[in-house]
C-alpha atoms as a PDB file:
ATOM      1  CA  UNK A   1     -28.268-114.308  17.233  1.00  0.00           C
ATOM      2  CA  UNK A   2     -25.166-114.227  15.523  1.00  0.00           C
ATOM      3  CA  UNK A   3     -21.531-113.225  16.943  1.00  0.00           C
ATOM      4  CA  UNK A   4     -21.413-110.194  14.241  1.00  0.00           C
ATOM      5  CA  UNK A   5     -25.206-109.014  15.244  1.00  0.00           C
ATOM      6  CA  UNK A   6     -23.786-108.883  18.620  1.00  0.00           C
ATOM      7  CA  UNK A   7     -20.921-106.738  18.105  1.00  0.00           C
ATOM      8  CA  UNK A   8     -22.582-104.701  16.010  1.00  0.00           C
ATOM      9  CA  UNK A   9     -25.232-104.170  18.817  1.00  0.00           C
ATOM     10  CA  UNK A  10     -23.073-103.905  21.361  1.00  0.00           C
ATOM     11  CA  UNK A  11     -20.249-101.755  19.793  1.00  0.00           C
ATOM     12  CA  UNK A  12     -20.522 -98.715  22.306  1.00  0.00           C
ATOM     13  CA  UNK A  13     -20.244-100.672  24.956  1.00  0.00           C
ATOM     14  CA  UNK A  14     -16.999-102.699  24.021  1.00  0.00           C
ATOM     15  CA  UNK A  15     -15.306 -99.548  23.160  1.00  0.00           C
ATOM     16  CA  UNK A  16     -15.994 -97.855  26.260  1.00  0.00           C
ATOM     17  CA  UNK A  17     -14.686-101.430  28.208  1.00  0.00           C
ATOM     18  CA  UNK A  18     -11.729-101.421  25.876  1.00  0.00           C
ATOM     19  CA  UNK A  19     -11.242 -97.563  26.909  1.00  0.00           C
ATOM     20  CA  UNK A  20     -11.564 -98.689  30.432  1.00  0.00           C
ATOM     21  CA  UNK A  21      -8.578-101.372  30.003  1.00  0.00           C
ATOM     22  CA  UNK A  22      -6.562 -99.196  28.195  1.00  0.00           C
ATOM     23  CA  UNK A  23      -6.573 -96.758  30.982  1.00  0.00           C
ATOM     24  CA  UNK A  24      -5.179 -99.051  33.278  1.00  0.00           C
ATOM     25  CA  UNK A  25      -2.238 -99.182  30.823  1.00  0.00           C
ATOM     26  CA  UNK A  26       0.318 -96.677  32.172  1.00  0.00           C
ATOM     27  CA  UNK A  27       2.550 -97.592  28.823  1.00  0.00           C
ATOM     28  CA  UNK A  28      -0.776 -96.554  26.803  1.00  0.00           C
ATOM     29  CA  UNK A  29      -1.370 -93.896  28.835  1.00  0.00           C
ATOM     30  CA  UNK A  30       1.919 -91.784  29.298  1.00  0.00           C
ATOM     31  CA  UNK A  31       0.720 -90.835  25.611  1.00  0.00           C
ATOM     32  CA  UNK A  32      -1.749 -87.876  26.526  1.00  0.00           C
ATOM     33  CA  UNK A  33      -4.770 -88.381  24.231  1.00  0.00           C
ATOM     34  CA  UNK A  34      -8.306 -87.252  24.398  1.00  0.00           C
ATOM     35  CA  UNK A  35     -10.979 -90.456  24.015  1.00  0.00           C
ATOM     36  CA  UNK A  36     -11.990 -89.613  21.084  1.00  0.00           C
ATOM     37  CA  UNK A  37      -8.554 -89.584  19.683  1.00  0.00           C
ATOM     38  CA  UNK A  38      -8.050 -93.006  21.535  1.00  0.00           C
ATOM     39  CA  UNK A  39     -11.014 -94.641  20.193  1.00  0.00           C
ATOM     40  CA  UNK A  40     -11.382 -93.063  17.182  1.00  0.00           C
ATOM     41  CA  UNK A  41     -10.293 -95.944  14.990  1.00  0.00           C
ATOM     42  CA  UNK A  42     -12.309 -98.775  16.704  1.00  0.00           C
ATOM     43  CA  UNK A  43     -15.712 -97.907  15.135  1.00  0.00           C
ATOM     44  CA  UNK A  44     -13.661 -99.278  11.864  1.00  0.00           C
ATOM     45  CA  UNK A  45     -12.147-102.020  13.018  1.00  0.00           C
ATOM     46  CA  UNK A  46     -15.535-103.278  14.545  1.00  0.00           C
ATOM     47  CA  UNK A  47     -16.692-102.663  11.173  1.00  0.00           C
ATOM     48  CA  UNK A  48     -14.106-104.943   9.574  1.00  0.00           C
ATOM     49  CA  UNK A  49     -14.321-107.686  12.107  1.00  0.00           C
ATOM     50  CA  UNK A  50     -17.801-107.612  11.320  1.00  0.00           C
ATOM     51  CA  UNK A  51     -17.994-107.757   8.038  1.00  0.00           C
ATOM     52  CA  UNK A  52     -15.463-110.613   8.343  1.00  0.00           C
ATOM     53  CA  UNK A  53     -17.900-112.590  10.125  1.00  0.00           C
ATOM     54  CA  UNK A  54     -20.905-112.273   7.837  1.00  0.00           C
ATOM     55  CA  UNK A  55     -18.859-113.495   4.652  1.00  0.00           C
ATOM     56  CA  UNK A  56     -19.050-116.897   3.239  1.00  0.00           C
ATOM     57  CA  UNK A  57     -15.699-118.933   5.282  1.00  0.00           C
ATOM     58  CA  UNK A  58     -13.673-119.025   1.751  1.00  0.00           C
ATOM     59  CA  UNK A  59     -14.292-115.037   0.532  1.00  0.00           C
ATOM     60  CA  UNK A  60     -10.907-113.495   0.928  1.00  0.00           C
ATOM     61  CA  UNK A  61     -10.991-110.097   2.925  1.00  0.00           C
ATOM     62  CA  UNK A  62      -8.798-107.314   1.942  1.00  0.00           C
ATOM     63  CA  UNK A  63      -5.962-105.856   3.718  1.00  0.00           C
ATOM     64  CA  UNK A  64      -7.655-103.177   6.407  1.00  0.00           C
ATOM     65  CA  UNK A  65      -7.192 -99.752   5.113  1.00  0.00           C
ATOM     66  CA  UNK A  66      -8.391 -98.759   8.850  1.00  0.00           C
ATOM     67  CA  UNK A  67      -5.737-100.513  10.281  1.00  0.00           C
ATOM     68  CA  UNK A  68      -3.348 -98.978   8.138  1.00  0.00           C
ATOM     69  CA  UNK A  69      -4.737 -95.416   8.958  1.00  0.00           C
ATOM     70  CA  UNK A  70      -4.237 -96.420  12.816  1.00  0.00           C
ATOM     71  CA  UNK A  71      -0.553 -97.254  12.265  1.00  0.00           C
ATOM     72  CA  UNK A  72      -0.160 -93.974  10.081  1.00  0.00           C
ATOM     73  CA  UNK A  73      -1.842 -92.288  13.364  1.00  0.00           C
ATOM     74  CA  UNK A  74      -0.766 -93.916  16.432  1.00  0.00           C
ATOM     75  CA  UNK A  75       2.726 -93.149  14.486  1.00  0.00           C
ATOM     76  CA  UNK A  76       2.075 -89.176  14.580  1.00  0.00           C
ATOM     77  CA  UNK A  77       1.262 -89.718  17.989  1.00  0.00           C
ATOM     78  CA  UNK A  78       4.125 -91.422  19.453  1.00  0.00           C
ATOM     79  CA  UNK A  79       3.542 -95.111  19.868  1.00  0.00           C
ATOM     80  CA  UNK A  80       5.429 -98.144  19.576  1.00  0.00           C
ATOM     81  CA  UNK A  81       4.934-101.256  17.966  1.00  0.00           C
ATOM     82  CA  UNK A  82       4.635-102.667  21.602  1.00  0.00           C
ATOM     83  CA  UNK A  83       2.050-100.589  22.200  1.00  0.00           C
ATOM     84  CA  UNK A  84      -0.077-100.954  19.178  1.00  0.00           C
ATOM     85  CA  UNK A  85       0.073-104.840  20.339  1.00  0.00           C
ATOM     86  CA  UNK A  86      -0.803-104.400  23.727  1.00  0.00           C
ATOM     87  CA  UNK A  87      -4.064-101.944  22.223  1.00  0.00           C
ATOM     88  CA  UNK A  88      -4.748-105.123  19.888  1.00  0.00           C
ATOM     89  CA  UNK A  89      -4.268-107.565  22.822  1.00  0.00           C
ATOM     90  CA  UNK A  90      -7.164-105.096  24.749  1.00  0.00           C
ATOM     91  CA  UNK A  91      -9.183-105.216  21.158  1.00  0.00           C
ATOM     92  CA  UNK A  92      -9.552-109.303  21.588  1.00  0.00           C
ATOM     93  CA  UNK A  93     -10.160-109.037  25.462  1.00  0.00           C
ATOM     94  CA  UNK A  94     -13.073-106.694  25.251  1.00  0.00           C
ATOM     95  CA  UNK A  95     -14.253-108.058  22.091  1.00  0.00           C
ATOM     96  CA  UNK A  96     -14.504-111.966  23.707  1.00  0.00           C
ATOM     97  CA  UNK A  97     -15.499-110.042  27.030  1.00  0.00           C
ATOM     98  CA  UNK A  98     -18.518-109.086  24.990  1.00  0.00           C
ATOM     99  CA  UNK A  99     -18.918-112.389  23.935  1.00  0.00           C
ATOM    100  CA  UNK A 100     -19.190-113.554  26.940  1.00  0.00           C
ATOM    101  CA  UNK A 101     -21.739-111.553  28.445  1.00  0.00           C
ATOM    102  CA  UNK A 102     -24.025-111.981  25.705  1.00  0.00           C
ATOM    103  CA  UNK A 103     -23.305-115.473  25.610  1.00  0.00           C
ATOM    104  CA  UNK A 104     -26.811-117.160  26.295  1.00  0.00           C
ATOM    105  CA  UNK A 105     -27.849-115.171  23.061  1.00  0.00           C
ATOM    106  CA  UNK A 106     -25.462-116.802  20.764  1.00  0.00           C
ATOM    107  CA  UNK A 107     -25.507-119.873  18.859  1.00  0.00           C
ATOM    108  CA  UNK A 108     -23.270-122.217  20.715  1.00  0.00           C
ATOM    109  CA  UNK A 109     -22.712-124.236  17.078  1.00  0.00           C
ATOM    110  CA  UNK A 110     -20.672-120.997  15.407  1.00  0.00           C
ATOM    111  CA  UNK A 111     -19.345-119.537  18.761  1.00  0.00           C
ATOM    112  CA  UNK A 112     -15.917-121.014  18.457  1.00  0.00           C
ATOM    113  CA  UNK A 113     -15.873-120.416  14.596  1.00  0.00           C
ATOM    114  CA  UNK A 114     -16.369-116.788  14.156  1.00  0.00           C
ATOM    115  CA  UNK A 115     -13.761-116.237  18.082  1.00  0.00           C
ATOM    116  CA  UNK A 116     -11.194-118.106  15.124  1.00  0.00           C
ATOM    117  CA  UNK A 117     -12.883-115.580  12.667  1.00  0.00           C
ATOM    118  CA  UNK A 118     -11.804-112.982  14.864  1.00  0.00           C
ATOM    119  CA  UNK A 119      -8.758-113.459  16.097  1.00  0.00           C
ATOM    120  CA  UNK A 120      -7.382-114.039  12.566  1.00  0.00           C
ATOM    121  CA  UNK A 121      -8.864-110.689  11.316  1.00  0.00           C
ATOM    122  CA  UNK A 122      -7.842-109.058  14.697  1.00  0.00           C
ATOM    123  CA  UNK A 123      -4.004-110.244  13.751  1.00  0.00           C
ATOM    124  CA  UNK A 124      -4.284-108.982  10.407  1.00  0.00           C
ATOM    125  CA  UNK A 125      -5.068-105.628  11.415  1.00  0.00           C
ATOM    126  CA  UNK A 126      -2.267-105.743  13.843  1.00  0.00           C
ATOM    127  CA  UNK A 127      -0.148-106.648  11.123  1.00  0.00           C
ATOM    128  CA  UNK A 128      -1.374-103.834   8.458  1.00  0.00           C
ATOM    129  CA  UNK A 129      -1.261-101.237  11.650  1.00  0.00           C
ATOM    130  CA  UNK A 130       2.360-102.369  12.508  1.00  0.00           C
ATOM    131  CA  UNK A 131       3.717-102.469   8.905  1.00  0.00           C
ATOM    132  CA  UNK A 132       1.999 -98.807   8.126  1.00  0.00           C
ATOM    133  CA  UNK A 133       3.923 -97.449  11.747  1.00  0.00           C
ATOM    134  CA  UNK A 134       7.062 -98.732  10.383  1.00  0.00           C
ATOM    135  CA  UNK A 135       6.703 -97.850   7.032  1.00  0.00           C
ATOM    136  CA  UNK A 136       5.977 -93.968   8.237  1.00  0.00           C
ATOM    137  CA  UNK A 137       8.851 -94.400  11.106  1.00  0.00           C
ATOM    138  CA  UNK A 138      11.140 -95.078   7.846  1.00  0.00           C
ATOM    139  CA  UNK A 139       9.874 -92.268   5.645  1.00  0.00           C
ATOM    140  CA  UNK A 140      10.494 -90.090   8.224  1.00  0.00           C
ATOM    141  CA  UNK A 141      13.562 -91.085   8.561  1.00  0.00           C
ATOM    142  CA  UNK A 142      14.191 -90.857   5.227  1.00  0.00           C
ATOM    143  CA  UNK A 143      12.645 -87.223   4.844  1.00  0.00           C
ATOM    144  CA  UNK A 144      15.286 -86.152   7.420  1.00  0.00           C
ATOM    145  CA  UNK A 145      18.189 -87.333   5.879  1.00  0.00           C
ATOM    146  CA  UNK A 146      17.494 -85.893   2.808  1.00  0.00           C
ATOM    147  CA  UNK A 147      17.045 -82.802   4.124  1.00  0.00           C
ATOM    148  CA  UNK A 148      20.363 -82.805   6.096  1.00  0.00           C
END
C-alpha cells in the first residue's frame, strides 16, 4: 500500500488526531472556533498532499489555492503567522503519526520518499497560507487608510 492510499484512507482519523493536538494548544485555542471551522480546510490540504504523492517525482505542482483560502480565513479569524505554523507543525505530526501506525502496511522502499514528498508540499502550503494572511493583513490596512 502506498503512503497516499493511506492518507486517503485514513483521512478522518488524522484530522480528528490533529484536532486533538490542536486543542492542547492554548495559543490555537484562545481563538474560539467551532471544529468544523477548525478543520474545515484540512480535507483540501489532504487532498493536495495526496495528489502530490501520486505524481511522477519531476511533475511540478501548483501553488495551493487551499492554502491560500486558509490564510485568507485564519486571517478573518484572528490568527498569526505563528499560529498558522504551529497548525502546520500539528499537520506533519499527525500526518507522520499516521504513518506510523499504519506502518507494517507500507512499502518500506518509498516510505522515506513520499515523508520528503510531504514535508516539501506541507511547507509550500505554509508558505501560500502565510503569504495570503499577510497579503489580506496589508489590504486591510490599506482599505483603512484610504478611508481615513
Amino acid at each position: 500500500m502506498t503512503v497516499a492510499d493511506i492518507l486517503e484512507r485514513e483521512l478522518q482519523p488524522t484530522i480528528k488526531e490533529w484536532l486533538r493536538r490542536v486543542n492542547l494548544v492554548p495559543e490555537l485555542t484562545d481563538i474560539p472556533l467551532s471544529d468544523a471551522d477548525r478543520t474545515g480546510h484540512l480535507s483540501m490540504l489532504y487532498f493536495d498532499v495526496i495528489t502530490r504523492l501520486r505524481l511522477a517525482k519531476d511533475a511540478q505542482f501548483p501553488v495551493s489555492a487551499a492554502a491560500a483560502r486558509h490564510g485568507q480565513t485564519r486571517n478573518e479569524q484572528g490568527y498569526s503567522p505563528a499560529m498558522l505554523v504551529e497548525e502546520s507543525r500539528l499537520f506533519e505530526v499527525a500526518t507522520f503519526e499516521t504513518l506510523h501506525l499504519h506502518r507494517s502496511e507500507l512499502d518500506e522502499k518509498h516510505v522515506l520518499l513520499d515523508v520528503i514528498v510531504i514535508a516539501d508540499e506541507v511547507d509550500a502550503q505554509l508558505t501560500e497560507t502565510v503569504r495570503s494572511l499577510i497579503e489580506a493583513r496589508a489590504a486591510e490596512v490599506a482599505s483603512v487608510a484610504t478611508h481615513c
